[in-house]
PDB file of N, CA and C in Angstrom:
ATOM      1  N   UNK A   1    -103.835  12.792-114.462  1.00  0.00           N
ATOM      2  CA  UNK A   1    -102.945  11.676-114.682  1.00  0.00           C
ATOM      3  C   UNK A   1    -102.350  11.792-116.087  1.00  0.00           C
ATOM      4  N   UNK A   2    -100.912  11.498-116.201  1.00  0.00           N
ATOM      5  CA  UNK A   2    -100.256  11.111-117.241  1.00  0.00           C
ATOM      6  C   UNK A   2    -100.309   9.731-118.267  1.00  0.00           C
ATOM      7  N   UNK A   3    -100.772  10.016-119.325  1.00  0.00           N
ATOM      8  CA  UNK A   3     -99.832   8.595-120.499  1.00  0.00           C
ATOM      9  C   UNK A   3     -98.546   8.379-120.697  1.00  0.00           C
ATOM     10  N   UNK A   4     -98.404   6.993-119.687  1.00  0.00           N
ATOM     11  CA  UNK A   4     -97.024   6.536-120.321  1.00  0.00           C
ATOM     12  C   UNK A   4     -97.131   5.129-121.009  1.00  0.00           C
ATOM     13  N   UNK A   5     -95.688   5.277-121.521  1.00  0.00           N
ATOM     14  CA  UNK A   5     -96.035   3.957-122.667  1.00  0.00           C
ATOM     15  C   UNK A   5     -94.204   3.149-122.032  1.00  0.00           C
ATOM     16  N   UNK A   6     -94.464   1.917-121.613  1.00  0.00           N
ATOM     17  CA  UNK A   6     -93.371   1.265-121.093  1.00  0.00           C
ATOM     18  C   UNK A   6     -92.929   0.164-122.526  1.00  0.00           C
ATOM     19  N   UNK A   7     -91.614   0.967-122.921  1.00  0.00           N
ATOM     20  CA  UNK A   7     -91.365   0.181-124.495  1.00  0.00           C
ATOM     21  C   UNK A   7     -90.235  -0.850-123.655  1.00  0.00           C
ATOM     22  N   UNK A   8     -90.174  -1.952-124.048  1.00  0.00           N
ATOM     23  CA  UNK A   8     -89.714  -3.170-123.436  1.00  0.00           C
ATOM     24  C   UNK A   8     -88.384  -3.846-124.988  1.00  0.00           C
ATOM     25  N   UNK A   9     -87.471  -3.519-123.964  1.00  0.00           N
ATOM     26  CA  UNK A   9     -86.225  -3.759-125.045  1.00  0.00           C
ATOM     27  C   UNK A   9     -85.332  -4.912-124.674  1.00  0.00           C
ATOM     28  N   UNK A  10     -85.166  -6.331-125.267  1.00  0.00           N
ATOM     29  CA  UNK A  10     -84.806  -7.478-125.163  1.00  0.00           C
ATOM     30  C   UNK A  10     -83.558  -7.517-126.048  1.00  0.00           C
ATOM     31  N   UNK A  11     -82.203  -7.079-125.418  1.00  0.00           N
ATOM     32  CA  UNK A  11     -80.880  -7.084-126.298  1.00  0.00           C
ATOM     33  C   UNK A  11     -81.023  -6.354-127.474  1.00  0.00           C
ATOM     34  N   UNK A  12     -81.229  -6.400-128.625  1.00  0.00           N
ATOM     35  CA  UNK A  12     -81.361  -5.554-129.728  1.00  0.00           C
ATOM     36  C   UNK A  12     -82.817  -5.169-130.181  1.00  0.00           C
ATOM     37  N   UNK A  13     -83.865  -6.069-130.037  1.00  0.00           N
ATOM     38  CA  UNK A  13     -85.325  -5.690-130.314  1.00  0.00           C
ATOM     39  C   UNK A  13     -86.104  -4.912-128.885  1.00  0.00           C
ATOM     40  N   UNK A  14     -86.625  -4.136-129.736  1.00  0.00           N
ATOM     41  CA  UNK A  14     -87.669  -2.897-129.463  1.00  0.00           C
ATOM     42  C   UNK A  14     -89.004  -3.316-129.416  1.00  0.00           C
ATOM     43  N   UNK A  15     -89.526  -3.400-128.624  1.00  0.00           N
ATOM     44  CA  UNK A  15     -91.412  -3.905-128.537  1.00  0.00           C
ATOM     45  C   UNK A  15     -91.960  -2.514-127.836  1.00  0.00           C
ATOM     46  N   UNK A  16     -92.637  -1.506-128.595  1.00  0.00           N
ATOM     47  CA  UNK A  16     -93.143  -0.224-128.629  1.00  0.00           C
ATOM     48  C   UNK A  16     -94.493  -1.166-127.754  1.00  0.00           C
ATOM     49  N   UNK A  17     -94.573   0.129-126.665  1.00  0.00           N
ATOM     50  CA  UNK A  17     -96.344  -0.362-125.869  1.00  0.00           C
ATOM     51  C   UNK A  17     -97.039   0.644-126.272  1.00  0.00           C
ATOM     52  N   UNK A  18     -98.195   0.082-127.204  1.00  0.00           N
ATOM     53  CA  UNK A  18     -98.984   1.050-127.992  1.00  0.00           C
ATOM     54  C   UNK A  18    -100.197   1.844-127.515  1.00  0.00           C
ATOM     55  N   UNK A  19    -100.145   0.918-125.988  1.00  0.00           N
ATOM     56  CA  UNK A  19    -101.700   1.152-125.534  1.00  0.00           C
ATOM     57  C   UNK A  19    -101.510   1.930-124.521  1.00  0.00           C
ATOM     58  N   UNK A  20    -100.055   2.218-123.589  1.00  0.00           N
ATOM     59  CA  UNK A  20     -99.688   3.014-122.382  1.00  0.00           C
ATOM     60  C   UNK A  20    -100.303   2.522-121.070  1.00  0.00           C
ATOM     61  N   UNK A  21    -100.534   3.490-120.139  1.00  0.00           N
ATOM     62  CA  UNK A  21    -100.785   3.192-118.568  1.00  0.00           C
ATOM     63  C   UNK A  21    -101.255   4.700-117.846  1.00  0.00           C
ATOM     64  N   UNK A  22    -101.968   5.253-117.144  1.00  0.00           N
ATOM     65  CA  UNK A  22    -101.899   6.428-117.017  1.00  0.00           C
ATOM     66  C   UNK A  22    -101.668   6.118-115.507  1.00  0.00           C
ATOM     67  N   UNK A  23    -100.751   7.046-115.558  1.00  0.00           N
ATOM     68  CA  UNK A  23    -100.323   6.701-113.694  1.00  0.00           C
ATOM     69  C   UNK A  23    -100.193   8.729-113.205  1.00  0.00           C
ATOM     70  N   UNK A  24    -100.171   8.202-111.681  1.00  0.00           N
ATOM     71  CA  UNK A  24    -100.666   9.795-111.299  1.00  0.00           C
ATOM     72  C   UNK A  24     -99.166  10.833-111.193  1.00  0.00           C
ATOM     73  N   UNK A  25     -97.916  10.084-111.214  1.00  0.00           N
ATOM     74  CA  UNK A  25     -96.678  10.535-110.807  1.00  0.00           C
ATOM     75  C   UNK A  25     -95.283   9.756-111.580  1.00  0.00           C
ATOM     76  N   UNK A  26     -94.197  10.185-110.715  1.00  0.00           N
ATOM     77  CA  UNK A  26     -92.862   9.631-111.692  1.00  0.00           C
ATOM     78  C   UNK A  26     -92.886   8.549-110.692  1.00  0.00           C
ATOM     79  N   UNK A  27     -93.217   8.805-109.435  1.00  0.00           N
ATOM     80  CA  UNK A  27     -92.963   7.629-108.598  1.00  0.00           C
ATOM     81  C   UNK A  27     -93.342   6.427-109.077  1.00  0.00           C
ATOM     82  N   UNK A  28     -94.702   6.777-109.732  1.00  0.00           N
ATOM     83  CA  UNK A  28     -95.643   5.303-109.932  1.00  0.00           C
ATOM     84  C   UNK A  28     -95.100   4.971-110.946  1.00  0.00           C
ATOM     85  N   UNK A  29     -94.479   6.086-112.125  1.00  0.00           N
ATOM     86  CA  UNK A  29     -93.735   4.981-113.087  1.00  0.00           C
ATOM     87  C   UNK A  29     -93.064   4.804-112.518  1.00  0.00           C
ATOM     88  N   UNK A  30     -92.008   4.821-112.104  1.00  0.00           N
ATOM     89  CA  UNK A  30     -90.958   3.780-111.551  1.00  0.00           C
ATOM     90  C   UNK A  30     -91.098   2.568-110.835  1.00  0.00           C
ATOM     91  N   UNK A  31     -91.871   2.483-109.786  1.00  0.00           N
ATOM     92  CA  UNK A  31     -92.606   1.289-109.381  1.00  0.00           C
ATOM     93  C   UNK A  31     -93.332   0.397-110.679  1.00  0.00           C
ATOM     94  N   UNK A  32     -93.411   0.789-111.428  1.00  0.00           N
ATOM     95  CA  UNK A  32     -94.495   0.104-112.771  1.00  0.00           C
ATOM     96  C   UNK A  32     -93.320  -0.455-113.686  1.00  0.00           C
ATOM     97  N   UNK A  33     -92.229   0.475-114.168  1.00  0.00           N
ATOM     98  CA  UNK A  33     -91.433   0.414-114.397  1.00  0.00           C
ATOM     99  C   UNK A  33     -90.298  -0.682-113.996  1.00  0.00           C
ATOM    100  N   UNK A  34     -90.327  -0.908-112.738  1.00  0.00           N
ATOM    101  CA  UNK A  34     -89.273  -2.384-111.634  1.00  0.00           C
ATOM    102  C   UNK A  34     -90.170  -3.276-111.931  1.00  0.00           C
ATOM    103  N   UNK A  35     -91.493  -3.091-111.901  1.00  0.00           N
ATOM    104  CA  UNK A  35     -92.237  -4.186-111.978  1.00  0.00           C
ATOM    105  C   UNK A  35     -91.983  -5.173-113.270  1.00  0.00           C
ATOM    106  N   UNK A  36     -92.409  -4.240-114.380  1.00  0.00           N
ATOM    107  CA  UNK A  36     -92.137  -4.406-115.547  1.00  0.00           C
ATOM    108  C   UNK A  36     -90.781  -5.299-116.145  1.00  0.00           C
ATOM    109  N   UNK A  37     -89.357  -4.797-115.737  1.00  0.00           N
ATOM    110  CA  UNK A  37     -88.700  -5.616-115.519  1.00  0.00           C
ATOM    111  C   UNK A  37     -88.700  -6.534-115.123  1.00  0.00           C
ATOM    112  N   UNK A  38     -89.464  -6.816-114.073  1.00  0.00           N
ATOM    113  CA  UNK A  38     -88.837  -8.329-113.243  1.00  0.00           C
ATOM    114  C   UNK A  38     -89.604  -8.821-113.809  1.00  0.00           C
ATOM    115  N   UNK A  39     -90.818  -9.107-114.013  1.00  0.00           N
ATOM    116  CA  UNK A  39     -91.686  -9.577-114.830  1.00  0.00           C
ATOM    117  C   UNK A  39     -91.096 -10.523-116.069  1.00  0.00           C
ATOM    118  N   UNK A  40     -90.431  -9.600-116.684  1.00  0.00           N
ATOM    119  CA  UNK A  40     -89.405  -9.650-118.072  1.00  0.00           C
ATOM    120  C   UNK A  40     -88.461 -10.205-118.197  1.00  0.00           C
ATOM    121  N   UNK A  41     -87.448 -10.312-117.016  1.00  0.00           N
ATOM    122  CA  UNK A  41     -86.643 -10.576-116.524  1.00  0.00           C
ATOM    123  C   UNK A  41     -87.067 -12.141-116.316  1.00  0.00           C
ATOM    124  N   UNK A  42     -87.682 -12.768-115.561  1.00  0.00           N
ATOM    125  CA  UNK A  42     -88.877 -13.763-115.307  1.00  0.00           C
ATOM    126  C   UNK A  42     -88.597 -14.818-116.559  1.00  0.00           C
ATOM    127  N   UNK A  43     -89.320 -13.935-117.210  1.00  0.00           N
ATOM    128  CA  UNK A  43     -90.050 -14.543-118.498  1.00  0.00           C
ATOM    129  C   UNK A  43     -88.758 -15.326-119.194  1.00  0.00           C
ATOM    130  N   UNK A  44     -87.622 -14.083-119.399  1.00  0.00           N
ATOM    131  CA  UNK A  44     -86.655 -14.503-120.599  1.00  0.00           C
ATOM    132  C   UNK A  44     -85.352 -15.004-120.208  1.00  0.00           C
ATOM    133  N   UNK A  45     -84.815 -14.728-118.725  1.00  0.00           N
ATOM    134  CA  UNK A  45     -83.281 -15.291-118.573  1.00  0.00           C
ATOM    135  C   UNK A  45     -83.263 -16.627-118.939  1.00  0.00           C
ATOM    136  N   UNK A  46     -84.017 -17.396-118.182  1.00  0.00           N
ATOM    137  CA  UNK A  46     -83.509 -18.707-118.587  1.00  0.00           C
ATOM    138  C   UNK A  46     -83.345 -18.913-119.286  1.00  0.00           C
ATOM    139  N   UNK A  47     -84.610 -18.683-120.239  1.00  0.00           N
ATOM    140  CA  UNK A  47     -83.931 -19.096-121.842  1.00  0.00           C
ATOM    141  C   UNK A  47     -82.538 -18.706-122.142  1.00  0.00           C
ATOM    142  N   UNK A  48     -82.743 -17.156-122.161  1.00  0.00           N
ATOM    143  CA  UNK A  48     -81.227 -16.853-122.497  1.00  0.00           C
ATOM    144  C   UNK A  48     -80.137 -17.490-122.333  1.00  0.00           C
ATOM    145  N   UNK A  49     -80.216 -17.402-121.080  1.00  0.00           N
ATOM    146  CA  UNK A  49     -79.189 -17.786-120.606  1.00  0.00           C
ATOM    147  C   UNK A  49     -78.647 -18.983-120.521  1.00  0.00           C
ATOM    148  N   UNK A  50     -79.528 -20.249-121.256  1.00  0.00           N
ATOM    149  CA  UNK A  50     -78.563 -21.549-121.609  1.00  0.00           C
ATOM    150  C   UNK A  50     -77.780 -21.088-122.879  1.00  0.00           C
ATOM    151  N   UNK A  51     -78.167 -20.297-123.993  1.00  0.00           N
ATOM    152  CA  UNK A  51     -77.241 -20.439-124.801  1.00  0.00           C
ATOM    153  C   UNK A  51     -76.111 -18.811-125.108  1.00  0.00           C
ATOM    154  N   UNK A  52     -76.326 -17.611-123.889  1.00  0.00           N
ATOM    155  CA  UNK A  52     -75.773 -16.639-124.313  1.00  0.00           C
ATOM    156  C   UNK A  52     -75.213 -16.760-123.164  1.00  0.00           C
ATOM    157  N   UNK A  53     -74.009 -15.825-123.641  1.00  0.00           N
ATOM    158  CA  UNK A  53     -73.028 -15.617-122.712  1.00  0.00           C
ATOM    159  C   UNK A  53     -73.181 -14.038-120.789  1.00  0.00           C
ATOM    160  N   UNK A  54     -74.139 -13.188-121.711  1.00  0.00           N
ATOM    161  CA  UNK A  54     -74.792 -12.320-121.294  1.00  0.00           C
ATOM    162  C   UNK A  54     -75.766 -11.663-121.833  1.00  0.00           C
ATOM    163  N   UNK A  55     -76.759 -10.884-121.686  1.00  0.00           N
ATOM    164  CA  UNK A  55     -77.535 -10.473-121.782  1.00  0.00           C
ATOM    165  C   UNK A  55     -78.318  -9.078-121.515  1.00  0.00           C
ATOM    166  N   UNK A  56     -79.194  -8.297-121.957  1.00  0.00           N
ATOM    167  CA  UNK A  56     -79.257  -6.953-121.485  1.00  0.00           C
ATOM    168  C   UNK A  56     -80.982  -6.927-122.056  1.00  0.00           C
ATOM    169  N   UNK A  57     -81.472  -6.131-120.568  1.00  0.00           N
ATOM    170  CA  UNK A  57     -83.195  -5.847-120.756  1.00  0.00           C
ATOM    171  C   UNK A  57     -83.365  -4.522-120.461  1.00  0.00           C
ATOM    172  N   UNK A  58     -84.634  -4.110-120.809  1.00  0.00           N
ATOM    173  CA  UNK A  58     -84.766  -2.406-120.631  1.00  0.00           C
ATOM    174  C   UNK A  58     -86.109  -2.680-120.219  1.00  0.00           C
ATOM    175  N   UNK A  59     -86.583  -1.581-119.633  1.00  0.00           N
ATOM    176  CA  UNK A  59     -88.555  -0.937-120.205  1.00  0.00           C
ATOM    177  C   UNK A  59     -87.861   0.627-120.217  1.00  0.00           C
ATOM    178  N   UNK A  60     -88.345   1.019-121.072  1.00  0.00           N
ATOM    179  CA  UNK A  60     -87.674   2.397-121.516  1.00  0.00           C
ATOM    180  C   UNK A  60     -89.151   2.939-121.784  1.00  0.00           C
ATOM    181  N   UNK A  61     -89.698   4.047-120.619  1.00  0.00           N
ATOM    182  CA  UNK A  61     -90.613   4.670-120.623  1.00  0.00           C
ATOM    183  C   UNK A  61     -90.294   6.137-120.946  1.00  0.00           C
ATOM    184  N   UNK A  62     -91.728   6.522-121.853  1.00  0.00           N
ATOM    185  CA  UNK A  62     -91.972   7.690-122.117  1.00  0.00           C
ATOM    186  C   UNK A  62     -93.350   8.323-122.103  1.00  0.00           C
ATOM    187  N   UNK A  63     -93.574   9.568-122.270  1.00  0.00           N
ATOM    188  CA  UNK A  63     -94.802  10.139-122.526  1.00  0.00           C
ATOM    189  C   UNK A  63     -95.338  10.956-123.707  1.00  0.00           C
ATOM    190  N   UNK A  64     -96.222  11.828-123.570  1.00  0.00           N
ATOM    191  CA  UNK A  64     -95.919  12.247-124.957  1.00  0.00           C
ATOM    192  C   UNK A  64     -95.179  13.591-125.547  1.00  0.00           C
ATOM    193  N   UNK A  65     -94.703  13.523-124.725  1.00  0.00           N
ATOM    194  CA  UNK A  65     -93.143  14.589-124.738  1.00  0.00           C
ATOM    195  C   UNK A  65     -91.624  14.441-125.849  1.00  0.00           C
ATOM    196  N   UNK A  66     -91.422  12.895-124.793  1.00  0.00           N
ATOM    197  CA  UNK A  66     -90.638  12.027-125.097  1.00  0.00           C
ATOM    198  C   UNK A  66     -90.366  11.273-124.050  1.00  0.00           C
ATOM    199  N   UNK A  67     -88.753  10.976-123.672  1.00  0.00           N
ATOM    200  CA  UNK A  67     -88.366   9.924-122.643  1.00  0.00           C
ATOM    201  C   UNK A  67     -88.592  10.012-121.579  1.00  0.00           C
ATOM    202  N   UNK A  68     -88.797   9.629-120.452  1.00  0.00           N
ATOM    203  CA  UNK A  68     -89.052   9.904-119.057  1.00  0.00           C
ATOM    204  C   UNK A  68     -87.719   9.003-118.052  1.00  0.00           C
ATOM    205  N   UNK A  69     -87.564   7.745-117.717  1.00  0.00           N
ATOM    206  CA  UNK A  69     -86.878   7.096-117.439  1.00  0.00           C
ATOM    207  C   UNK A  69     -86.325   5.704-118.498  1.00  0.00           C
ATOM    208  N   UNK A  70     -85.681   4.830-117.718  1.00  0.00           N
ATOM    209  CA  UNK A  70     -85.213   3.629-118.529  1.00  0.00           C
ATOM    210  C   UNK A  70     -84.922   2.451-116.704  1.00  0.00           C
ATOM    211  N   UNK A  71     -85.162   1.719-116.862  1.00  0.00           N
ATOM    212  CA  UNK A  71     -84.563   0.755-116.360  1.00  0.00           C
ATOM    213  C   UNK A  71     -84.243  -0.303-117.012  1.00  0.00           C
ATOM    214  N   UNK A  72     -82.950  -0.930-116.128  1.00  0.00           N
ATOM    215  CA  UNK A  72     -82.562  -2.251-116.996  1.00  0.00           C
ATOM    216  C   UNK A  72     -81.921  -3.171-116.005  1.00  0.00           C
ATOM    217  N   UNK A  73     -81.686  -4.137-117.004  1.00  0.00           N
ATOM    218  CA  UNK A  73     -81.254  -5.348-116.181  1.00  0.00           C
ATOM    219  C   UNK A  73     -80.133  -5.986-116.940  1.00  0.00           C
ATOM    220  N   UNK A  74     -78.875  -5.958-116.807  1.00  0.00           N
ATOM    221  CA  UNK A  74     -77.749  -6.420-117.869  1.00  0.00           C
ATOM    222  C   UNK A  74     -77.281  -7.671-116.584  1.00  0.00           C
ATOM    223  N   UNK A  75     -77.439  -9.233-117.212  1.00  0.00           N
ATOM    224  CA  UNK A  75     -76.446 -10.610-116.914  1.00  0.00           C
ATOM    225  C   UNK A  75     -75.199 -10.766-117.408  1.00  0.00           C
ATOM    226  N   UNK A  76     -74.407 -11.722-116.742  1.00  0.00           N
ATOM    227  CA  UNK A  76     -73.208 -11.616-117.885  1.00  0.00           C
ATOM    228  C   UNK A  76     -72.533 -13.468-116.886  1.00  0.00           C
ATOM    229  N   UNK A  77     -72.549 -13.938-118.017  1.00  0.00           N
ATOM    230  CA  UNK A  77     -71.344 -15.101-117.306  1.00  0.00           C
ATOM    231  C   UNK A  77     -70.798 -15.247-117.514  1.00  0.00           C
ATOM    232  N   UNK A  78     -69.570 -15.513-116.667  1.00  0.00           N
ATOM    233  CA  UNK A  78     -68.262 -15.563-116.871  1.00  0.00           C
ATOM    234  C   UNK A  78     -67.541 -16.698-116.656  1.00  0.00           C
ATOM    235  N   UNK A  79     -67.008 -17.663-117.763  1.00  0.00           N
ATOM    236  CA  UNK A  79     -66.761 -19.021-117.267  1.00  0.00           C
ATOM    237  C   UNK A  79     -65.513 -18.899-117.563  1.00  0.00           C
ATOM    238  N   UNK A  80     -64.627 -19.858-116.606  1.00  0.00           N
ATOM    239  CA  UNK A  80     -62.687 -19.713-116.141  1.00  0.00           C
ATOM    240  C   UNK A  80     -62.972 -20.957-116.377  1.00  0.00           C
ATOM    241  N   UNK A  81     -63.844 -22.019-116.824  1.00  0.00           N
ATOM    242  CA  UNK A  81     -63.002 -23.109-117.312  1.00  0.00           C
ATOM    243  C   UNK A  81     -63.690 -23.252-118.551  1.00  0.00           C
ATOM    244  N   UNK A  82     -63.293 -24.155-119.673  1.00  0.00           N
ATOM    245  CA  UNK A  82     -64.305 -24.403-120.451  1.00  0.00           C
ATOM    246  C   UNK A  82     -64.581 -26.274-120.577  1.00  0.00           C
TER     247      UNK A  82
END
């Protein structure tokens, strides 16, 4: 099994995961990875999203190589009246 480390990126800040996950494949990160998002996703739109206009989330996984994948999640609202 591999160390990966799922770094979790909220619009401009970076939260490094120091402690990782050892999973057996790329598959399982990626499944860990969606998870991770929605999770995140969960946690922070609402907030956001009463006072921003849009928004953008990551988990940007790596190993000890370097990068492996990224997923994300970018909102955006668009208001025609004010």
């Amino acid at each position: 099994m591999t160390l990966y480390f799922f770094d979790m990126r909220d619009g401009a800040d970076l939260f490094p995961d120091e402690e990782g996950l050892e999973l057996p494949n790329l598959k399982a990160v990626q499944i860990e990875a969606a998870r991770a998002l929605g999770s995140m996703t969960k946690q922070t739109l609402w907030t956001k999203a009463k006072s921003q206009l849009g928004h953008q989330m990551a988990v940007e996984v790596r190993d000890a190589v370097g990068p492996v994948l990224q997923a994300s999640f970018t909102f955006e609202i668009e208001r025609h009246k004010q």
